[in-house]
C-alpha atoms as a PDB file:
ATOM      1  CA  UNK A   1     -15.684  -0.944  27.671  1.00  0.00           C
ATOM      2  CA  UNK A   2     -18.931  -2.437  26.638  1.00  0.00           C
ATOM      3  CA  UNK A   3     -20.398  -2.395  22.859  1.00  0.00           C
ATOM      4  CA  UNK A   4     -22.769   0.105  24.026  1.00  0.00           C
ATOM      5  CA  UNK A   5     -19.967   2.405  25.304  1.00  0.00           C
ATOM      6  CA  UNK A   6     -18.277   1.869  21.715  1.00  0.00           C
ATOM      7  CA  UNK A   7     -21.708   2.035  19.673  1.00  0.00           C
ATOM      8  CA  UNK A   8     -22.429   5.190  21.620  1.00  0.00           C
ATOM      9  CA  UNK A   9     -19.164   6.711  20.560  1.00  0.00           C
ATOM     10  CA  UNK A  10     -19.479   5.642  16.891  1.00  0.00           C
ATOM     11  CA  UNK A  11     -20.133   8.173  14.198  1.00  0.00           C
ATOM     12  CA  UNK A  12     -24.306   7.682  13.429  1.00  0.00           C
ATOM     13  CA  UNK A  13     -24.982   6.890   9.281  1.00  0.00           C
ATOM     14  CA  UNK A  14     -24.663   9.896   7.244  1.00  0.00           C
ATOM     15  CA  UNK A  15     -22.654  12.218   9.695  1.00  0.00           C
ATOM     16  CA  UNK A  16     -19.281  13.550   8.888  1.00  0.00           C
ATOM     17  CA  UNK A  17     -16.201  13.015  11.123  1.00  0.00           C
ATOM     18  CA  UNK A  18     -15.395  16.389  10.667  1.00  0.00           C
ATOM     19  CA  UNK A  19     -18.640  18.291   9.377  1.00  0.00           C
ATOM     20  CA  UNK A  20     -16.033  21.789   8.962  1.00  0.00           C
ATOM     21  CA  UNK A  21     -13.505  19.913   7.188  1.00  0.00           C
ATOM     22  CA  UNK A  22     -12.856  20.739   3.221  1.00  0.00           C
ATOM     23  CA  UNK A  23     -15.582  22.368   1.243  1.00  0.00           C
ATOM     24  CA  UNK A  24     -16.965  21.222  -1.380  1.00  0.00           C
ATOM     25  CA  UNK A  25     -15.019  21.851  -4.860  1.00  0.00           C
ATOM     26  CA  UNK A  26     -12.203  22.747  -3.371  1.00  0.00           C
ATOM     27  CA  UNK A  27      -9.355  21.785  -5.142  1.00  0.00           C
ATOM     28  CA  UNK A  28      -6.257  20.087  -3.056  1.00  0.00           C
ATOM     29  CA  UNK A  29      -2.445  20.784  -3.143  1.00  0.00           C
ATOM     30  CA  UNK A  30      -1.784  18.732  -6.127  1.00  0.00           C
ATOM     31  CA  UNK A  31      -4.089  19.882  -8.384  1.00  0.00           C
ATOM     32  CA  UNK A  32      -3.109  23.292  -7.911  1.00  0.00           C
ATOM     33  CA  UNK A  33       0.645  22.326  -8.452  1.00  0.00           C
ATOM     34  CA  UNK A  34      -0.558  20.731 -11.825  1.00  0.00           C
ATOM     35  CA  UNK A  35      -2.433  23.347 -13.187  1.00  0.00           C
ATOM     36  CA  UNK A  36       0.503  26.368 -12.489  1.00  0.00           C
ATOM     37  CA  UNK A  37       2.968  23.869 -14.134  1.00  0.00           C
ATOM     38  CA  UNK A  38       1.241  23.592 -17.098  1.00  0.00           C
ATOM     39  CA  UNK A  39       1.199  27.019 -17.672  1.00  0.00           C
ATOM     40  CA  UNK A  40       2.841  28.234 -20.715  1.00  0.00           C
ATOM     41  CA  UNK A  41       4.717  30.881 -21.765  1.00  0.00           C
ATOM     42  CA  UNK A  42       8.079  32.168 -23.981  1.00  0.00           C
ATOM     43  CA  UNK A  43      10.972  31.334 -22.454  1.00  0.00           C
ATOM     44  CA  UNK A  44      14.478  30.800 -22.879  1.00  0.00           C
ATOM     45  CA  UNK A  45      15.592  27.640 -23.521  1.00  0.00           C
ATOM     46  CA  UNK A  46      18.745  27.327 -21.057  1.00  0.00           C
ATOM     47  CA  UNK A  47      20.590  24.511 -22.701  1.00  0.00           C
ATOM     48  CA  UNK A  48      20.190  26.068 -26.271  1.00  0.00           C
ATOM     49  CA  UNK A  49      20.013  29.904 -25.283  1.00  0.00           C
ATOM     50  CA  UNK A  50      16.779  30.246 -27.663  1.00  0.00           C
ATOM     51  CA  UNK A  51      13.650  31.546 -27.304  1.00  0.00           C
ATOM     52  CA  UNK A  52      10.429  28.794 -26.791  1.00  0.00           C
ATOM     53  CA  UNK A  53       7.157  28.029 -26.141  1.00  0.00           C
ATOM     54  CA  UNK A  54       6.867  26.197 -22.716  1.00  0.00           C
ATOM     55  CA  UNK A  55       5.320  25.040 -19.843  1.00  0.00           C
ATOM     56  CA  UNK A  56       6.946  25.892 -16.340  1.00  0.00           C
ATOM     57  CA  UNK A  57       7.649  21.946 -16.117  1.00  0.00           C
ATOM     58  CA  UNK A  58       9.588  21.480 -19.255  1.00  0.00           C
ATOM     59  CA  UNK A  59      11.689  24.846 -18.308  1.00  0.00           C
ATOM     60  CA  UNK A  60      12.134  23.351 -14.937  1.00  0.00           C
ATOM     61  CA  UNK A  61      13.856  19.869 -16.608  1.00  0.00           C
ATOM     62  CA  UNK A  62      15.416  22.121 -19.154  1.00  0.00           C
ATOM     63  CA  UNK A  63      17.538  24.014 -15.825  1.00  0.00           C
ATOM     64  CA  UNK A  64      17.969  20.439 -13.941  1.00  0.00           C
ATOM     65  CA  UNK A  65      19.622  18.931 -17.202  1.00  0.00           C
ATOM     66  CA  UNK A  66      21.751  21.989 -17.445  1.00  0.00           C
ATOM     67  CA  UNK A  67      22.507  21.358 -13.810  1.00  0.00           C
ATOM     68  CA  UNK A  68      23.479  17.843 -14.683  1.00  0.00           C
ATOM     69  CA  UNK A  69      25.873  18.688 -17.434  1.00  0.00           C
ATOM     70  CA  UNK A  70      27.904  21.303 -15.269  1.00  0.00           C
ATOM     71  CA  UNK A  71      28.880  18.358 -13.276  1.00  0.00           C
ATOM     72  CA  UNK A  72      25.982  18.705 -10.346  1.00  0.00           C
ATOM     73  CA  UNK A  73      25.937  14.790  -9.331  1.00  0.00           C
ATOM     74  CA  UNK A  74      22.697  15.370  -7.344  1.00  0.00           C
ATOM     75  CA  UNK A  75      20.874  16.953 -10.174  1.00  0.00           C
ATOM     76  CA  UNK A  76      22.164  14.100 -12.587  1.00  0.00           C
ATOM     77  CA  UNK A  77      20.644  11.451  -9.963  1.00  0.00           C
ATOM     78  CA  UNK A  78      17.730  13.256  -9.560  1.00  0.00           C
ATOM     79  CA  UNK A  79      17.335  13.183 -13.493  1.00  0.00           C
ATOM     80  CA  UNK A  80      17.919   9.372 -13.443  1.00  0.00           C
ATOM     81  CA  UNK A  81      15.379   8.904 -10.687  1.00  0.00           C
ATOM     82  CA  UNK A  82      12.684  10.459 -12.357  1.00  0.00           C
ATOM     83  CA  UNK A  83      13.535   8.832 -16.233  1.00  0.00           C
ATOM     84  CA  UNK A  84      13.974   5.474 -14.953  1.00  0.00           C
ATOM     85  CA  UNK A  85      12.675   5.622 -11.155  1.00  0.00           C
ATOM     86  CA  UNK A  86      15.032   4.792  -8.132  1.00  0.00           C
ATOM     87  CA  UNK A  87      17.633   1.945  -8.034  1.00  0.00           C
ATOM     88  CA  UNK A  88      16.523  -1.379  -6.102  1.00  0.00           C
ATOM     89  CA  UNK A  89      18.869  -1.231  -3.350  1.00  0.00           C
ATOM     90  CA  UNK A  90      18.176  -5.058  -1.767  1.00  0.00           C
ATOM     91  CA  UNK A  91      21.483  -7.149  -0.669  1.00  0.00           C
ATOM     92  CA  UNK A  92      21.480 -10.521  -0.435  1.00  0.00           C
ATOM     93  CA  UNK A  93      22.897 -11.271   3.184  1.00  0.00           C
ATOM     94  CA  UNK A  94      22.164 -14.673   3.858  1.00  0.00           C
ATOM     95  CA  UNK A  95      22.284 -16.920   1.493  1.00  0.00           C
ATOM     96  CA  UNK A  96      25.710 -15.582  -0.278  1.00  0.00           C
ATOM     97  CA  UNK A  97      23.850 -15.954  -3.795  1.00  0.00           C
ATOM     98  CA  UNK A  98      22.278 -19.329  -3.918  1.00  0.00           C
ATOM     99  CA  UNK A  99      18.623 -19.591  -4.508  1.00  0.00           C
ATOM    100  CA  UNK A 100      16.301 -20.168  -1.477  1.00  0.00           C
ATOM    101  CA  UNK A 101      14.333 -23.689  -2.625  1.00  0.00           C
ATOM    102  CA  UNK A 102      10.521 -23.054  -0.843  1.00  0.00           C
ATOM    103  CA  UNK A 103       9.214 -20.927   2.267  1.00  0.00           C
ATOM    104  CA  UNK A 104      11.584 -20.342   4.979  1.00  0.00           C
ATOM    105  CA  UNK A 105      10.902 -22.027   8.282  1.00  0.00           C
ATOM    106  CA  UNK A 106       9.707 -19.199   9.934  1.00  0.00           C
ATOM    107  CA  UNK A 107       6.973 -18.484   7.815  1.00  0.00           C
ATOM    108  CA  UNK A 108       5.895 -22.243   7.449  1.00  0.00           C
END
């Protein structure tokens, strides 16, 4: 293939890749997630039974908490996750503890 066939092929300055993609303004998935969370409303609280002002994503935690203390494991990690992000899970395999001194040879 020459640089003529490539050049040829090549998208020309100013011309969209895909000229029926997205329109303009429109708002992507994440946004709209946001802005329905932070809705807010009167709700009960389910861990202390009474009435409250809040947003779909506190009333969310609220039930995953409550979750958690009835003993659901996976709702108790996934609580710990998001408070204090995942675990590291690296395991030292080859040097039984001791402290690698420089670059290993095969990335001298």
């Amino acid at each position: 293939m020459s640089a003529k066939d490539i050049e040829e092929h090549q998208f020309k300055k100013g011309e969209s890749g895909n000229p029926n993609g997205r329109p303009k303004g429109a708002r992507n998935r994440s946004t709209i997630v946001r802005q329905w969370l932070e809705v807010e409303q009167k709700l009960k609280n389910p861990i202390t039974g009474s009435e409250e002002q809040m947003n779909q994503e506190d009333l969310m935690t609220l039930a995953q908490i409550k979750k958690a203390r009835e003993g659901d494991t996976q709702a108790y990690k996934a609580l710990l996750d998001s408070a204090y992000g995942t675990p590291d899970t690296n395991i030292d395999i080859t040097t039984q503890g001791d402290k690698i001194n420089g670059k290993p040879e095969w990335l001298k």
